[in-house]
Protein backbone atom coordinates (compact mmCIF):
# COMPACT_ATOMS: atom_id res chain seq x y z
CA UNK A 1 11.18 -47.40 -31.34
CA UNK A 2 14.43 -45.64 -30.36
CA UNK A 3 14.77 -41.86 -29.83
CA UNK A 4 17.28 -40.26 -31.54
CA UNK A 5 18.90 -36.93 -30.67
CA UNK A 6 17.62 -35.15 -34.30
CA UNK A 7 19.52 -33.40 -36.26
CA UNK A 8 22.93 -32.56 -34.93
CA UNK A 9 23.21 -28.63 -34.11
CA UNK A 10 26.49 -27.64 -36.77
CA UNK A 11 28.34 -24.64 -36.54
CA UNK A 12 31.30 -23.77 -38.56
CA UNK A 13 34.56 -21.84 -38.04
CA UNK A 14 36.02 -19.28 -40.54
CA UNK A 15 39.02 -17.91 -40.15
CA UNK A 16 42.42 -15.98 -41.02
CA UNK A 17 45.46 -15.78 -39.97
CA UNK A 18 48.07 -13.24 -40.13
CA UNK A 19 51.20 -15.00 -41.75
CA UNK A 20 53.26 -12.10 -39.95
CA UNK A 21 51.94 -11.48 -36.71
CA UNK A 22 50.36 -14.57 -35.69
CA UNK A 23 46.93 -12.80 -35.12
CA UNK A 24 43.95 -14.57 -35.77
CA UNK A 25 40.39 -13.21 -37.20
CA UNK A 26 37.48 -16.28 -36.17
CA UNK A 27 34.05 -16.24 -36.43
CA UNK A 28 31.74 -18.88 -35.36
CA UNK A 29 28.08 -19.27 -37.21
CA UNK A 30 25.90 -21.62 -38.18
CA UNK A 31 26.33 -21.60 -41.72
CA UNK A 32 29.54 -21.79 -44.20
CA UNK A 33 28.01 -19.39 -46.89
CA UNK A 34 28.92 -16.32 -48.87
CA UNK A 35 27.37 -14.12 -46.59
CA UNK A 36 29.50 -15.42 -43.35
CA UNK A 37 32.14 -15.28 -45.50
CA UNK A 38 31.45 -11.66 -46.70
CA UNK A 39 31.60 -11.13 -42.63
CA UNK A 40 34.61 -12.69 -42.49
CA UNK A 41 36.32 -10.31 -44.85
CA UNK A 42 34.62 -7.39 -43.32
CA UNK A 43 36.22 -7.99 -40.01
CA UNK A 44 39.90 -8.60 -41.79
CA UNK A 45 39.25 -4.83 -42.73
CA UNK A 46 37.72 -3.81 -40.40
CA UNK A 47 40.08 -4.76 -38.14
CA UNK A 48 43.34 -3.51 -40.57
CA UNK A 49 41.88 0.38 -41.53
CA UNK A 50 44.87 1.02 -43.29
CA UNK A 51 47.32 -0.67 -45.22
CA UNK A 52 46.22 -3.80 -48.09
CA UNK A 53 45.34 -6.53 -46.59
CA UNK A 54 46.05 -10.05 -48.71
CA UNK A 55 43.79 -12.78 -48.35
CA UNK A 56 44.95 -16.39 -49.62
CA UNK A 57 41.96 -19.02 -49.98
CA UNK A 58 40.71 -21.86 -51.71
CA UNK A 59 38.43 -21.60 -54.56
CA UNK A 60 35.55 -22.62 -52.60
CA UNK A 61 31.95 -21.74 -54.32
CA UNK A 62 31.70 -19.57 -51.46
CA UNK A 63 34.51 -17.46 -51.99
CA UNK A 64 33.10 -16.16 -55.14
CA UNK A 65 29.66 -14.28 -55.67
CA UNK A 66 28.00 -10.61 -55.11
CA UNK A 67 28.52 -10.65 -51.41
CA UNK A 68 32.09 -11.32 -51.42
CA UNK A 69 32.72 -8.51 -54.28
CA UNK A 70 30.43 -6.04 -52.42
CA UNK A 71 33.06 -6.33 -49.51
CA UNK A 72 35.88 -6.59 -52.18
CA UNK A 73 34.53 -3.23 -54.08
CA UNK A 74 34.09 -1.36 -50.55
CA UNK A 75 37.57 -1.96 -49.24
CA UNK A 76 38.35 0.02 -52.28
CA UNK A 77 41.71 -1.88 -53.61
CA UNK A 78 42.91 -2.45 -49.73
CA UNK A 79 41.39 -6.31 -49.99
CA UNK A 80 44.02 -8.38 -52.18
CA UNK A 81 42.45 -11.89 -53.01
CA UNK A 82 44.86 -14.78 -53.60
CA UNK A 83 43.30 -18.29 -55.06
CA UNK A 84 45.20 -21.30 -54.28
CA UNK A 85 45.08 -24.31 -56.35
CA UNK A 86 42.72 -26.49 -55.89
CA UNK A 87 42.79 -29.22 -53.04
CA UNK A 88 46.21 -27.71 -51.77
CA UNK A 89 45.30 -26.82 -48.00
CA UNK A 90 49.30 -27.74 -46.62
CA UNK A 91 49.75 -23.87 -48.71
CA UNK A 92 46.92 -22.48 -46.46
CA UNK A 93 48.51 -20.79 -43.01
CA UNK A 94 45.02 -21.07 -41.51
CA UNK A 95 44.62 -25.05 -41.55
CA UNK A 96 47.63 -25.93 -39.84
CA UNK A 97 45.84 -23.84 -36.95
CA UNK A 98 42.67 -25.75 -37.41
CA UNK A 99 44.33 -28.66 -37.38
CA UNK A 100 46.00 -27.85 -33.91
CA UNK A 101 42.60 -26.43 -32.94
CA UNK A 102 41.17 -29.64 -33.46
CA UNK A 103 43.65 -31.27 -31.64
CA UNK A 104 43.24 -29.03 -28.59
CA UNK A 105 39.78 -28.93 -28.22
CA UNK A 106 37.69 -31.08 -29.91
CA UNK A 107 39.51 -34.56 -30.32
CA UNK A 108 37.81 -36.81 -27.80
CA UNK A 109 36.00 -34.03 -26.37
CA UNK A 110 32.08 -34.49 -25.82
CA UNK A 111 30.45 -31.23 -24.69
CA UNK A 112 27.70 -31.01 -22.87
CA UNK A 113 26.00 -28.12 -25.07
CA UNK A 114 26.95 -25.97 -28.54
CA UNK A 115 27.38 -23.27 -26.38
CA UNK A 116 29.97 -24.83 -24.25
CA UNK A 117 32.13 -26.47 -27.46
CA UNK A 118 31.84 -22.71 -29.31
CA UNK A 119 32.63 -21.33 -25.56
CA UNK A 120 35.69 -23.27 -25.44
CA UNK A 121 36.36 -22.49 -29.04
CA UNK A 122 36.84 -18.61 -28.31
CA UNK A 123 38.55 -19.32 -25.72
CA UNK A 124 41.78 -21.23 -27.68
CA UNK A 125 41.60 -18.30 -30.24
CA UNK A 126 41.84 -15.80 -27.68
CA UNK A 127 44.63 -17.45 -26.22
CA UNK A 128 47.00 -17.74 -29.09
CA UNK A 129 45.69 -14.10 -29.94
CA UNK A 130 47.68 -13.49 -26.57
CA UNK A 131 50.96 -15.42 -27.96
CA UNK A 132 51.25 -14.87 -31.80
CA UNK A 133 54.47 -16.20 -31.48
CA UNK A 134 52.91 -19.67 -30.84
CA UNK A 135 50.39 -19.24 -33.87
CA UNK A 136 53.60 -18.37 -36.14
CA UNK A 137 55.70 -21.55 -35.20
CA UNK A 138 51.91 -23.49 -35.32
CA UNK A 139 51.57 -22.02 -39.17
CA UNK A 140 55.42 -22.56 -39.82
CA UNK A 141 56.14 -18.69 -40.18
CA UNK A 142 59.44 -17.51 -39.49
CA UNK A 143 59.61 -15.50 -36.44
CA UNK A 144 60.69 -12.06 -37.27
């Protein structure tokens, strides 16, 4: 018999970007569902207290059910959501920076733990968070 590792340990990115400012909003979890996505929204507001804030996005099963419109409902008419068309991600800001994200840290890349590869994965979002100005010309935003 040969061991085998098990089951691989997944964890999943979710993400914004802002189309203006280059800021990014990323969580890392261990599941893609509707309540990490829920959390995802939450931080967008949290982290704009005034002003709407627009969200563009697939129409991902996740991106529609009671947690997502309990965050929706809450933000009280500040939380704008936008649905793409369906398997159209080039209109999506936020997977051109996956994309480079990918490229950066995880193409031929073996890490030694999770913790290291989500380590290093906060670490590249922090970065651009530093230089905006790279995320814009990244998501093809005109500099302002």
């Amino acid at each position: 018999m040969i061991p085998t590792p098990g089951q691989p340990k997944v964890h999943y990115g979710l993400g914004a970007v802002n189309y203006h400012t280059g800021e990014t909003v990323v969580l890392i979890r261990r599941r893609k569902r509707r309540v990490e996505v829920a959390e995802l929204l939450q931080a967008l507001v949290d982290k704009h207290p005034t002003g709407t804030v627009y969200v563009a996005w697939d129409n991902a099963s996740t991106h529609q059910d009671d947690e997502v419109e309990i965050v929706v409902r809450a933000a009280a008419g500040r939380l704008v959501l936008l649905y793409l068309p369906t398997y159209s991600p080039w209109l999506n800001p936020i997977e051109m920076l996956w994309r480079h994200f990918r490229r950066e840290v995880t193409h031929c890349e073996i890490f030694e733990t999770v913790k290291l590869l989500i380590e290093a994965s906060y670490s590249f979002f922090e970065r651009h968070n530093k230089n905006p100005k790279d995320v814009l010309s990244i998501i093809g935003a005109h500099l302002s």
